[in-house]
PDB file of N, CA and C in Angstrom:
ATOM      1  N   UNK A   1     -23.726   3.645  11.777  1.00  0.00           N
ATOM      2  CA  UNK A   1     -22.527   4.424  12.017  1.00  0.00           C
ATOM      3  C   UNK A   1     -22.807   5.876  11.660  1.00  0.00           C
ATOM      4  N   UNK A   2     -22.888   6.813  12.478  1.00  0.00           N
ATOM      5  CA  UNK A   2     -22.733   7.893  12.475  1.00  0.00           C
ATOM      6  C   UNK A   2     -21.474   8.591  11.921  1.00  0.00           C
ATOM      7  N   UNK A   3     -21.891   9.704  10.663  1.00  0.00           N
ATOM      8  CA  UNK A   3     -20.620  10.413   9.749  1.00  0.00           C
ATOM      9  C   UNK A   3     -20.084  11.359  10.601  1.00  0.00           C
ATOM     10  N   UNK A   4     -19.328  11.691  11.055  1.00  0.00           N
ATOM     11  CA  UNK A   4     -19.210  13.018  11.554  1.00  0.00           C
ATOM     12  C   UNK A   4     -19.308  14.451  10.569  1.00  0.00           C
ATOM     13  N   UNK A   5     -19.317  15.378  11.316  1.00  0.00           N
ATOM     14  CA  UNK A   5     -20.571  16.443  10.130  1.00  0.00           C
ATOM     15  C   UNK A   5     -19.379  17.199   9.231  1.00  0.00           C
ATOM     16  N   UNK A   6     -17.990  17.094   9.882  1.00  0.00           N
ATOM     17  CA  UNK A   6     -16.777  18.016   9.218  1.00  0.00           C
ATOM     18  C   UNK A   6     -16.339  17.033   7.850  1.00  0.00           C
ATOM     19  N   UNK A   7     -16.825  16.085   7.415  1.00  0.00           N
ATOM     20  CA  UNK A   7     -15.937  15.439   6.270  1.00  0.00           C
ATOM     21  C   UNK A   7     -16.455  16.070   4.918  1.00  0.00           C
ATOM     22  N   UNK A   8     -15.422  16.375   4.552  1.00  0.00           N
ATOM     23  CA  UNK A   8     -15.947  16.452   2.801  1.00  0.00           C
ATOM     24  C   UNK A   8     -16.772  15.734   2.016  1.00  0.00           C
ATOM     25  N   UNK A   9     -17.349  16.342   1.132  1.00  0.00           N
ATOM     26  CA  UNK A   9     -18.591  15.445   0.301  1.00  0.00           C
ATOM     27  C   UNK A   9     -17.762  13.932  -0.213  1.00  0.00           C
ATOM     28  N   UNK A  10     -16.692  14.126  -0.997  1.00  0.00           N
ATOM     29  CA  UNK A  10     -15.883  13.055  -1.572  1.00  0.00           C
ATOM     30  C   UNK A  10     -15.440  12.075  -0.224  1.00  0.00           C
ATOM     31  N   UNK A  11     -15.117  12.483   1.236  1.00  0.00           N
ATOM     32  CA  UNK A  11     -15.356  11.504   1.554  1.00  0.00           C
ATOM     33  C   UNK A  11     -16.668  10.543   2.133  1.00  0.00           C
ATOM     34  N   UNK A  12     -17.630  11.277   2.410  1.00  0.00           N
ATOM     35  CA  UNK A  12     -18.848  10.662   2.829  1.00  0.00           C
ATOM     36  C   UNK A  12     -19.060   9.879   0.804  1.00  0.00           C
ATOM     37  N   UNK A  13     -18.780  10.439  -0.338  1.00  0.00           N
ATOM     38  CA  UNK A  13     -19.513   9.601  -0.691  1.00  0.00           C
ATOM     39  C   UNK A  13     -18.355   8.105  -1.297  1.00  0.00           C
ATOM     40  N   UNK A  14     -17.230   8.410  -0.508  1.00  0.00           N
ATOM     41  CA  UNK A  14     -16.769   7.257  -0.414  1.00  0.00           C
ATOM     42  C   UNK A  14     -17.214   6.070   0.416  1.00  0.00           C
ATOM     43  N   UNK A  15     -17.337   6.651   1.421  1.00  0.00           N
ATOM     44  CA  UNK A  15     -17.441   5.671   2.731  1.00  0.00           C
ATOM     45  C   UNK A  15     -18.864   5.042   2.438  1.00  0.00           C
ATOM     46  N   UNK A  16     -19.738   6.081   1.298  1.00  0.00           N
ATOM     47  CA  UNK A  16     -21.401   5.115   1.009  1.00  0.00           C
ATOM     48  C   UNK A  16     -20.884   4.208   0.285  1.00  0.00           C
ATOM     49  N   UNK A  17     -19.648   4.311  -0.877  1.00  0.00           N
ATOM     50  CA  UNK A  17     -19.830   3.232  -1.775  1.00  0.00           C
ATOM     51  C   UNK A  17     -19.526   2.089  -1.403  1.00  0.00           C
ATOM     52  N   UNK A  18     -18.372   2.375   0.051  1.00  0.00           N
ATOM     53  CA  UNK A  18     -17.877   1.196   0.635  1.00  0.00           C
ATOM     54  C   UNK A  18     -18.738   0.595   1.064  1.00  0.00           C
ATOM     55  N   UNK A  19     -19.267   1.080   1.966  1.00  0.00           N
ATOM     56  CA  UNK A  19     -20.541   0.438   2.345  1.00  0.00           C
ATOM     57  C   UNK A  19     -21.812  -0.083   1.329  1.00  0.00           C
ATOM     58  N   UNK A  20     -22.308   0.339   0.320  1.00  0.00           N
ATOM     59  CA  UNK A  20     -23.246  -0.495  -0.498  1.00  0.00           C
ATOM     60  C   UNK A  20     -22.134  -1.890  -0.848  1.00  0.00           C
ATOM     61  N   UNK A  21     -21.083  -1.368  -1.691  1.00  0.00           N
ATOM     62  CA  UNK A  21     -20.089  -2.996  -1.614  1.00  0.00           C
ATOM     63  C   UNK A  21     -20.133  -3.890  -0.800  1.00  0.00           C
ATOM     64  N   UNK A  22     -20.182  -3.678   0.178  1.00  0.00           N
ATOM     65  CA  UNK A  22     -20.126  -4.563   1.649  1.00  0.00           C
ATOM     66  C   UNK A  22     -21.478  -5.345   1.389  1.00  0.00           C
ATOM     67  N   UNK A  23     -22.166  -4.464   1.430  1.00  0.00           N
ATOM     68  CA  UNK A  23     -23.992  -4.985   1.169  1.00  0.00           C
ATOM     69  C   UNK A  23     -24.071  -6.194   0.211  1.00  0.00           C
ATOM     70  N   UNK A  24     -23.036  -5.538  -1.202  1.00  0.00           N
ATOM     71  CA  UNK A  24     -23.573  -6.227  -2.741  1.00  0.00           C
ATOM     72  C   UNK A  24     -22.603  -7.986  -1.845  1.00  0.00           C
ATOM     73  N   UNK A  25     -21.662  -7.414  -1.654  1.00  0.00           N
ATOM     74  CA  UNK A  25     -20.780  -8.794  -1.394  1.00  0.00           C
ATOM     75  C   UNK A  25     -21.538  -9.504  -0.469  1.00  0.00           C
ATOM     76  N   UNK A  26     -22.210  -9.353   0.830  1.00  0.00           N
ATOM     77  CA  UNK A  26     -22.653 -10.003   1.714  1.00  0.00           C
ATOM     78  C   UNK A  26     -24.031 -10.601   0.922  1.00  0.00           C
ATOM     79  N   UNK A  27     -24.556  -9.734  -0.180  1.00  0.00           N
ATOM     80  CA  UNK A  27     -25.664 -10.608  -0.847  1.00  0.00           C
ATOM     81  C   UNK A  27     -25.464 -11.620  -1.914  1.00  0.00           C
ATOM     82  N   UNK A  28     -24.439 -11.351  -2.778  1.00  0.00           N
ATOM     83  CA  UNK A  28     -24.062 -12.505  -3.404  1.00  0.00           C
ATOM     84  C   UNK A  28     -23.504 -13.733  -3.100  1.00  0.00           C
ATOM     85  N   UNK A  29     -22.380 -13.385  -1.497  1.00  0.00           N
ATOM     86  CA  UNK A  29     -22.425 -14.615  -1.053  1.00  0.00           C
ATOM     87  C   UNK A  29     -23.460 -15.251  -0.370  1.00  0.00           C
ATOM     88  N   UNK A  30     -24.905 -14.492   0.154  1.00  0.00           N
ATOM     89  CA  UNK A  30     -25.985 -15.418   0.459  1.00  0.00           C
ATOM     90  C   UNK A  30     -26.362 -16.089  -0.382  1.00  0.00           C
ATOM     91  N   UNK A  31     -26.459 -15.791  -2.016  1.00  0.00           N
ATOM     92  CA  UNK A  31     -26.950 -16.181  -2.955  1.00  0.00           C
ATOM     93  C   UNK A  31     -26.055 -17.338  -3.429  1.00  0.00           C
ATOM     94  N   UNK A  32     -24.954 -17.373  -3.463  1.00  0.00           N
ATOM     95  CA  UNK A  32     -23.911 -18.113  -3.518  1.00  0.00           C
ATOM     96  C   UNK A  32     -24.023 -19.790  -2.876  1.00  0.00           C
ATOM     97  N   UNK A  33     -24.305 -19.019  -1.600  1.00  0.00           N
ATOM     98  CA  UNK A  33     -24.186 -20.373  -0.390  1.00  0.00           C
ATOM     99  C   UNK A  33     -25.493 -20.948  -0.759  1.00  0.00           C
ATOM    100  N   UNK A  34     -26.330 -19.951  -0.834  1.00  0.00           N
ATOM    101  CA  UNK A  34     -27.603 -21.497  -0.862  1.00  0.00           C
ATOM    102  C   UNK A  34     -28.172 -22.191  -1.682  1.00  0.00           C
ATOM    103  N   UNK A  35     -27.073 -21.562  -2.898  1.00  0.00           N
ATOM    104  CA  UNK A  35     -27.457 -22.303  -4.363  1.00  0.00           C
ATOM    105  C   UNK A  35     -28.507 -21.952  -4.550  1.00  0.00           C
ATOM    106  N   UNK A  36     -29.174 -20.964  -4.833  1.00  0.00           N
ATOM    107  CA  UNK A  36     -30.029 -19.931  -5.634  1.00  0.00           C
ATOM    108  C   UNK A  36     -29.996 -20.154  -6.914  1.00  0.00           C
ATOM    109  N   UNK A  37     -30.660 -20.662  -8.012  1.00  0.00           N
ATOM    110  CA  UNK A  37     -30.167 -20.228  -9.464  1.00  0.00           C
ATOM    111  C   UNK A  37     -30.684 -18.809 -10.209  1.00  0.00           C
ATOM    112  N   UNK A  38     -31.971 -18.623  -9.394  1.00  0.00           N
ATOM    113  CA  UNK A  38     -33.081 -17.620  -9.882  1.00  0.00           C
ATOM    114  C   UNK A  38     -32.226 -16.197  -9.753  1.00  0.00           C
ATOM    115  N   UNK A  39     -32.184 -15.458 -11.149  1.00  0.00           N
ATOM    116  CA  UNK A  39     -32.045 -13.923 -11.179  1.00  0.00           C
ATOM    117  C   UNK A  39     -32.746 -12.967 -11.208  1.00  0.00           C
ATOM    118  N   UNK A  40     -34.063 -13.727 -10.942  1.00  0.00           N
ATOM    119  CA  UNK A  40     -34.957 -12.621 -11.066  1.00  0.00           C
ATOM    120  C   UNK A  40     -36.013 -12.418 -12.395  1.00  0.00           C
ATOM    121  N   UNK A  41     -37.434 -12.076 -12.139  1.00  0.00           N
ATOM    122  CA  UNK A  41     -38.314 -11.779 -13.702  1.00  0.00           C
ATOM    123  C   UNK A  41     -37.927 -13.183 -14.531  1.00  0.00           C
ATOM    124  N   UNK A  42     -37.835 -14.657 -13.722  1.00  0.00           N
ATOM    125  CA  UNK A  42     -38.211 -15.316 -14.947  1.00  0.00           C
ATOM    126  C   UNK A  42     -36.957 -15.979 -15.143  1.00  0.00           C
ATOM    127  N   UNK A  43     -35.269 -15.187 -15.253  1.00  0.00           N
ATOM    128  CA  UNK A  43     -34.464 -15.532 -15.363  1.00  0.00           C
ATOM    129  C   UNK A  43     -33.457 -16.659 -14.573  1.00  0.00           C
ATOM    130  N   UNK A  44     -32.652 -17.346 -14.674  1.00  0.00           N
ATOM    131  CA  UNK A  44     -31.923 -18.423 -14.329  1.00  0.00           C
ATOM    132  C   UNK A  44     -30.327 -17.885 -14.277  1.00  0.00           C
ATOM    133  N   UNK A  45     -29.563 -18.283 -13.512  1.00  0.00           N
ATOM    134  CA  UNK A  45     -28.130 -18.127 -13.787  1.00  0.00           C
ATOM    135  C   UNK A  45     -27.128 -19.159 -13.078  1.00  0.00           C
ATOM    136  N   UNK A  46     -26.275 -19.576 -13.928  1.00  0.00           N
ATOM    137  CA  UNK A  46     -25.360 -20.422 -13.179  1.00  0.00           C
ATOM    138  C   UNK A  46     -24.770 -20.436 -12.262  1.00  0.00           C
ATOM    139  N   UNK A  47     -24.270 -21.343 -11.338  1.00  0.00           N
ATOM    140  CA  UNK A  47     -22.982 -21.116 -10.232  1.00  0.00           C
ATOM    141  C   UNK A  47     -22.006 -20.147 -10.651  1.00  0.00           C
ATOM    142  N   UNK A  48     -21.344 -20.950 -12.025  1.00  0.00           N
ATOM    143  CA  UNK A  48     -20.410 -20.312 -12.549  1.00  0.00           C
ATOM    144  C   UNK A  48     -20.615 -18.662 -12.832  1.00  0.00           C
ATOM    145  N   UNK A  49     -21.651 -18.372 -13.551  1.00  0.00           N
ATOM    146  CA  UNK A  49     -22.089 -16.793 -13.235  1.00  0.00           C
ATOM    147  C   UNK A  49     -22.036 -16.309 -12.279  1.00  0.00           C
ATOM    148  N   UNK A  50     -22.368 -16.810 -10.887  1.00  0.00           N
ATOM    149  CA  UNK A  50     -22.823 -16.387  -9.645  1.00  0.00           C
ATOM    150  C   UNK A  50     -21.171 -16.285  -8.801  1.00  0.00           C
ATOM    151  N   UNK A  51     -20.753 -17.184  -8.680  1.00  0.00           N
ATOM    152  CA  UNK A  51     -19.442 -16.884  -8.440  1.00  0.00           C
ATOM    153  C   UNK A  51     -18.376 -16.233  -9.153  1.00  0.00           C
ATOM    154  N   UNK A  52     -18.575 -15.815 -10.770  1.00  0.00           N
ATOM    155  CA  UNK A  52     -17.519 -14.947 -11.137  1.00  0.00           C
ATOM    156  C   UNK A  52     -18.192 -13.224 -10.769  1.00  0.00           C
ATOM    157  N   UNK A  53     -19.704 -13.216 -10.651  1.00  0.00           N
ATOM    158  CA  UNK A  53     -20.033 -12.226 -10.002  1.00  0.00           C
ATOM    159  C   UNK A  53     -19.570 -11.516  -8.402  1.00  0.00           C
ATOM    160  N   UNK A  54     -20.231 -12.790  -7.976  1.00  0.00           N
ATOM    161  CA  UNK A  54     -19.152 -12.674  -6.464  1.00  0.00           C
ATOM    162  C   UNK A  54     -17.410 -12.205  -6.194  1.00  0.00           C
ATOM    163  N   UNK A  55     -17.043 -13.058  -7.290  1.00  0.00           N
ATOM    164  CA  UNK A  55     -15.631 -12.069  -7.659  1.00  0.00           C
ATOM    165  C   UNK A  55     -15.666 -10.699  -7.687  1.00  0.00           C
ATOM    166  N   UNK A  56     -16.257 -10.235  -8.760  1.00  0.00           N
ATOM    167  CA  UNK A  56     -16.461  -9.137  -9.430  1.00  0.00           C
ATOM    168  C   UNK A  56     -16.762  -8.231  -8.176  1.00  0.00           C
ATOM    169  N   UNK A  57     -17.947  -8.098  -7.527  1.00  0.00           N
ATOM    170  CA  UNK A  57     -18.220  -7.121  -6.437  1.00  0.00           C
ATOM    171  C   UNK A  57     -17.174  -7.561  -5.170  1.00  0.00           C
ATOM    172  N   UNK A  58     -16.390  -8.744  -4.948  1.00  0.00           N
ATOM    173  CA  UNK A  58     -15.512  -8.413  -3.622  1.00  0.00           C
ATOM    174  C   UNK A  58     -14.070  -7.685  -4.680  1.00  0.00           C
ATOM    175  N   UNK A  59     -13.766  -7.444  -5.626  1.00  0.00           N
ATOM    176  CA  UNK A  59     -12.800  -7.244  -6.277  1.00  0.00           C
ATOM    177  C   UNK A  59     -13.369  -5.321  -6.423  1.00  0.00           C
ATOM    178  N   UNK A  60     -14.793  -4.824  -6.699  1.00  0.00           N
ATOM    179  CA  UNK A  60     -15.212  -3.642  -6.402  1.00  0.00           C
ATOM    180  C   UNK A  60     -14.956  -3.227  -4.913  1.00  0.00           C
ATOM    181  N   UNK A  61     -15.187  -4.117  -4.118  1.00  0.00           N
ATOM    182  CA  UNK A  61     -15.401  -3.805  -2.651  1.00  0.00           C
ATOM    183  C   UNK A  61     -14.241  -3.682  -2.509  1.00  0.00           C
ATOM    184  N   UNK A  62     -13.012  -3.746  -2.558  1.00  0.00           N
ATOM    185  CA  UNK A  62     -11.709  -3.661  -2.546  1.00  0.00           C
ATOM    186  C   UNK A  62     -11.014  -2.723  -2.939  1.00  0.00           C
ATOM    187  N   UNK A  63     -11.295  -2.235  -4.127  1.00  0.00           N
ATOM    188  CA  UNK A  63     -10.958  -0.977  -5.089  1.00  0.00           C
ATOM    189  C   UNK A  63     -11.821  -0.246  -3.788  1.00  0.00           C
ATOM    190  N   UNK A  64     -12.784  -0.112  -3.790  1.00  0.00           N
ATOM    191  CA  UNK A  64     -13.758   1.009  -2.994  1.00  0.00           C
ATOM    192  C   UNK A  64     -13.017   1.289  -1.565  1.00  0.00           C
ATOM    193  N   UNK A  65     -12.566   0.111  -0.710  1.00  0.00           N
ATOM    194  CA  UNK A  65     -11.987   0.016   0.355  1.00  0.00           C
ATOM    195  C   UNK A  65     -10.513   1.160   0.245  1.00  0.00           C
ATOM    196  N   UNK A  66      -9.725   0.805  -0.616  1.00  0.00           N
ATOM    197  CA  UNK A  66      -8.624   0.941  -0.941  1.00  0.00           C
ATOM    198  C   UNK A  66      -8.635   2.638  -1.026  1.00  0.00           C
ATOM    199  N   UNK A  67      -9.810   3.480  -2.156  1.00  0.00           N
ATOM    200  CA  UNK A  67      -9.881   4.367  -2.728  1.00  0.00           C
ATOM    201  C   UNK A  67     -10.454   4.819  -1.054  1.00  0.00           C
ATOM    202  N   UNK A  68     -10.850   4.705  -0.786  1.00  0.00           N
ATOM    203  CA  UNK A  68     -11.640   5.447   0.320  1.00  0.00           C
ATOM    204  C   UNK A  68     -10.269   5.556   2.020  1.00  0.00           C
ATOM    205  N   UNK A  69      -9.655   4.483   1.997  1.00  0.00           N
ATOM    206  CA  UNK A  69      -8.575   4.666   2.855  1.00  0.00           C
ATOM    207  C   UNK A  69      -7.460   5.821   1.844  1.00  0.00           C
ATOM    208  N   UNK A  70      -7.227   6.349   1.212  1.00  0.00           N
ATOM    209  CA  UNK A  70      -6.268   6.858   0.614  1.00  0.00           C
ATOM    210  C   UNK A  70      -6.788   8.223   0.384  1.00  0.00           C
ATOM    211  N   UNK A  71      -8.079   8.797   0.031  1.00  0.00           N
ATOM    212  CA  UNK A  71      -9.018   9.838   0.513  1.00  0.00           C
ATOM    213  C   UNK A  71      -8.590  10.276   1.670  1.00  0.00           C
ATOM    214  N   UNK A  72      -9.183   9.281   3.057  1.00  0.00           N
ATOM    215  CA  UNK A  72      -9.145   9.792   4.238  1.00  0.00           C
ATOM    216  C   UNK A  72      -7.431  10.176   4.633  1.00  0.00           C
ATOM    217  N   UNK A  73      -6.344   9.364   4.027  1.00  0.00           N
ATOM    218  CA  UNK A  73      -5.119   9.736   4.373  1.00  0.00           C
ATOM    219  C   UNK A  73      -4.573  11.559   3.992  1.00  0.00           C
ATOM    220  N   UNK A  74      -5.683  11.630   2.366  1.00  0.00           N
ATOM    221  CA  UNK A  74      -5.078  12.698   2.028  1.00  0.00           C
ATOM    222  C   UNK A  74      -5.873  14.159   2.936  1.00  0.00           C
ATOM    223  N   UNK A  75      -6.852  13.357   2.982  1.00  0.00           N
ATOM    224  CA  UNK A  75      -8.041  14.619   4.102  1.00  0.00           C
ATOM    225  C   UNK A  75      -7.244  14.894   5.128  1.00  0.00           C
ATOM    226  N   UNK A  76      -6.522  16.118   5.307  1.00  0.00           N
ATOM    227  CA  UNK A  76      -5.960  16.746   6.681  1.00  0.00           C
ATOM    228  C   UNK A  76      -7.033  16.810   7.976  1.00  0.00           C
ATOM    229  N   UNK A  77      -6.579  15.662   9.042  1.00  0.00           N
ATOM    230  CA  UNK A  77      -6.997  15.775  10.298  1.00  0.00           C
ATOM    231  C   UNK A  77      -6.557  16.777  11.226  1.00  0.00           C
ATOM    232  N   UNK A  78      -7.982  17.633  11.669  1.00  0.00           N
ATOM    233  CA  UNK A  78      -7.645  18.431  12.393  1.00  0.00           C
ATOM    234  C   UNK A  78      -6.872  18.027  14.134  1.00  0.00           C
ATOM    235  N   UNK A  79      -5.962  18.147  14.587  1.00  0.00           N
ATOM    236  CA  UNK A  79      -5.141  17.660  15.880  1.00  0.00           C
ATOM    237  C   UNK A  79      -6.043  18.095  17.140  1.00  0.00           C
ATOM    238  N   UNK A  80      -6.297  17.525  18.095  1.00  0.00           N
ATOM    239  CA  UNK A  80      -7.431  17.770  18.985  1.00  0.00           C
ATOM    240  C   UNK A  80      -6.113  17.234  20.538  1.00  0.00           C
ATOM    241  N   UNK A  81      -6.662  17.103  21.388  1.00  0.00           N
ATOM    242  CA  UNK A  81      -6.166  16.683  22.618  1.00  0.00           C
ATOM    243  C   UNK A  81      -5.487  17.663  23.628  1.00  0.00           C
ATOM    244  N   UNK A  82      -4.714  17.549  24.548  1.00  0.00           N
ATOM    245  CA  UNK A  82      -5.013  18.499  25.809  1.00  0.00           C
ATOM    246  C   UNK A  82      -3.399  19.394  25.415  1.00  0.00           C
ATOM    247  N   UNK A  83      -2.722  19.156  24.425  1.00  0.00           N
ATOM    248  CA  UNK A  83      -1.486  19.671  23.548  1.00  0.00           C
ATOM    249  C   UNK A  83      -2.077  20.689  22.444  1.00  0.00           C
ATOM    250  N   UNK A  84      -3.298  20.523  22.073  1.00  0.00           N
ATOM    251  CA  UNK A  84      -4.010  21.771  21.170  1.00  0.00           C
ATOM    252  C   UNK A  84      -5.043  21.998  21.526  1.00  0.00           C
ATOM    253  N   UNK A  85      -4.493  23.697  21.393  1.00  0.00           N
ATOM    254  CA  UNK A  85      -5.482  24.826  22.100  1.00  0.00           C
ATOM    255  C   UNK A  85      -6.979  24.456  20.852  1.00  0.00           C
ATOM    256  N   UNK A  86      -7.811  25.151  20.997  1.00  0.00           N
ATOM    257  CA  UNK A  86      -9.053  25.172  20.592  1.00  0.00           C
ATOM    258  C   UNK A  86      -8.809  25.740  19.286  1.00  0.00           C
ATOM    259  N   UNK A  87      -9.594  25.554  18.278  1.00  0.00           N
ATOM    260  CA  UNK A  87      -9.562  26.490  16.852  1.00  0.00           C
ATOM    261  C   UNK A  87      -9.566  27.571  16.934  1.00  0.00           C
ATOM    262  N   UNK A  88     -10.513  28.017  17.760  1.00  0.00           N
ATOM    263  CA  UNK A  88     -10.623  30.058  17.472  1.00  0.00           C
ATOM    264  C   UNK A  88      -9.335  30.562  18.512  1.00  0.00           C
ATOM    265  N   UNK A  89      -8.654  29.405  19.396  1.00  0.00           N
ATOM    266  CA  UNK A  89      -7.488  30.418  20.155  1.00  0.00           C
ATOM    267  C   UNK A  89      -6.585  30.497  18.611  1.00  0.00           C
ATOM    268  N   UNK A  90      -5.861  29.357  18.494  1.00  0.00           N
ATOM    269  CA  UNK A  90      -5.277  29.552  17.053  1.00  0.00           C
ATOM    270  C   UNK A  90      -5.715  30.407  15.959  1.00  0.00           C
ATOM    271  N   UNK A  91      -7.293  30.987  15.861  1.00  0.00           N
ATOM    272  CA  UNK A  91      -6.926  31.799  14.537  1.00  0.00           C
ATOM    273  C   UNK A  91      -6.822  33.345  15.020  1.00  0.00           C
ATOM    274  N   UNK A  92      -7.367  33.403  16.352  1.00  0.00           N
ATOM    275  CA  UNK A  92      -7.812  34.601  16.900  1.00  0.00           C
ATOM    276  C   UNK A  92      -6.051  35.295  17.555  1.00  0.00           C
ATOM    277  N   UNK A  93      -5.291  34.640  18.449  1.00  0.00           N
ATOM    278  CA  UNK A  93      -5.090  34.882  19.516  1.00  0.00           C
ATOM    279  C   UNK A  93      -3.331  34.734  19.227  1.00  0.00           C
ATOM    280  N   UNK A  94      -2.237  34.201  18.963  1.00  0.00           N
ATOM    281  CA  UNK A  94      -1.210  33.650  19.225  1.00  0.00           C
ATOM    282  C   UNK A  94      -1.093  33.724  20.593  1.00  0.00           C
ATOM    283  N   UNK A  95      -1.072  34.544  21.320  1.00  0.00           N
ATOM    284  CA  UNK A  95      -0.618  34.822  22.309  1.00  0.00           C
ATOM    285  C   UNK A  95      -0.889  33.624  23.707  1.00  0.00           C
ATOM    286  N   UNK A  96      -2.815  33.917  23.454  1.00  0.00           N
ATOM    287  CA  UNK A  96      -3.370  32.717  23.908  1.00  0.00           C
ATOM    288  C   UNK A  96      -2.565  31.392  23.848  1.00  0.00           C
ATOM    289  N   UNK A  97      -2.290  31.283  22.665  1.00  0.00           N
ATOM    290  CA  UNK A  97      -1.719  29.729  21.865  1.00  0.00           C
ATOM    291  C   UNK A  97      -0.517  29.386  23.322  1.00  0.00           C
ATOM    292  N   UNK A  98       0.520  30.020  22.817  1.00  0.00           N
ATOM    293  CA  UNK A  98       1.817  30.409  23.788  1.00  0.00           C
ATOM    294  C   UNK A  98       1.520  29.888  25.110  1.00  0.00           C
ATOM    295  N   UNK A  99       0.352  30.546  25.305  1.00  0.00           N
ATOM    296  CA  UNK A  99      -0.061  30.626  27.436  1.00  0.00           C
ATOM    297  C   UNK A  99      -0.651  29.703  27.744  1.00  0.00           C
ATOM    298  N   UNK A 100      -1.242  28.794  26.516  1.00  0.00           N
ATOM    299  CA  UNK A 100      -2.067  27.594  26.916  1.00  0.00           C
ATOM    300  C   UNK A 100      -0.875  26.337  26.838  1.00  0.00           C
ATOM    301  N   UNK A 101      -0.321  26.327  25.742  1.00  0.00           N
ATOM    302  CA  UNK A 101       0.937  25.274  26.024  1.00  0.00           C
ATOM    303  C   UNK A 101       1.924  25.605  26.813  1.00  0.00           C
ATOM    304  N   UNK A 102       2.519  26.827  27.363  1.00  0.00           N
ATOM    305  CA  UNK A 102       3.433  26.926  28.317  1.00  0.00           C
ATOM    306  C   UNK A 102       2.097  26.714  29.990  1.00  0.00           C
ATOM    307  N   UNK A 103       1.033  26.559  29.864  1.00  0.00           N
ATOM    308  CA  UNK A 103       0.501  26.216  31.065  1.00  0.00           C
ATOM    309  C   UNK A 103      -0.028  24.367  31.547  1.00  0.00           C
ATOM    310  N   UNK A 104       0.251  23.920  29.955  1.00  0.00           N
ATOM    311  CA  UNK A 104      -0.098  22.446  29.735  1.00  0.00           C
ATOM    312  C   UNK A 104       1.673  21.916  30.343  1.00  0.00           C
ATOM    313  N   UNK A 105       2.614  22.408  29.365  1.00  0.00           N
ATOM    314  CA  UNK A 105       4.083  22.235  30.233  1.00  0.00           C
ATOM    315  C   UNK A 105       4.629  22.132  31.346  1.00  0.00           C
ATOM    316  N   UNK A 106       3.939  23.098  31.941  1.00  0.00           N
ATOM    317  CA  UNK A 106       4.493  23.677  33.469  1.00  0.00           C
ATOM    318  C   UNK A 106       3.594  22.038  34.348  1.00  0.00           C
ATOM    319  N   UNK A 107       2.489  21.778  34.233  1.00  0.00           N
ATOM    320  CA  UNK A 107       1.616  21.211  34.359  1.00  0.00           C
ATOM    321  C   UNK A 107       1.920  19.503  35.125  1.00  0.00           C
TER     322      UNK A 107
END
């Protein structure tokens, strides 16, 4: 998925955390399903570990989801479509502004 290049840092580095969550959750439930006990270097861990973990990161992935939709609500979208003139008529021009929607009207 391609970021688009206008978002603020806070939201791109939302949308990464959402996305590593997504990752952590889709790996613990592999680990989950195939009854894995191994943690790694030697170590062992229970179902019961493994599924209150699995909790734990879809319960992160959620918070992350949540925090990152409420970001993008507060991020002002710039209005685009054949009802708004271009950016530089608006900062440059009023006049322009005027002649482009009374010519979209008439239309």
């Amino acid at each position: 998925m391609k970021m688009p290049k206008k978002w603020n840092a806070s939201t791109r580095v939302r949308l990464i955390g959402l996305w590593a969550s997504l990752i952590a959750v889709a790996a613990l439930s592999t680990t989950v399903l195939s009854g894995n006990p191994s943690a790694g270097f030697g170590r062992s861990i229970t179902r019961d570990e493994q599924v209150f973990l699995l909790l734990i990161a879809a319960l992160l992935c959620a918070l992350q989801l949540i925090a990152y939709l409420i970001q993008r609500r507060r991020t002002p979208q710039r209005a685009t479509g054949p009802l708004h003139p271009p950016r530089r008529a608006r900062e440059t021009n009023l006049r322009e502004v005027y002649e482009f929607r009374n010519h979209i009207s008439d239309s």
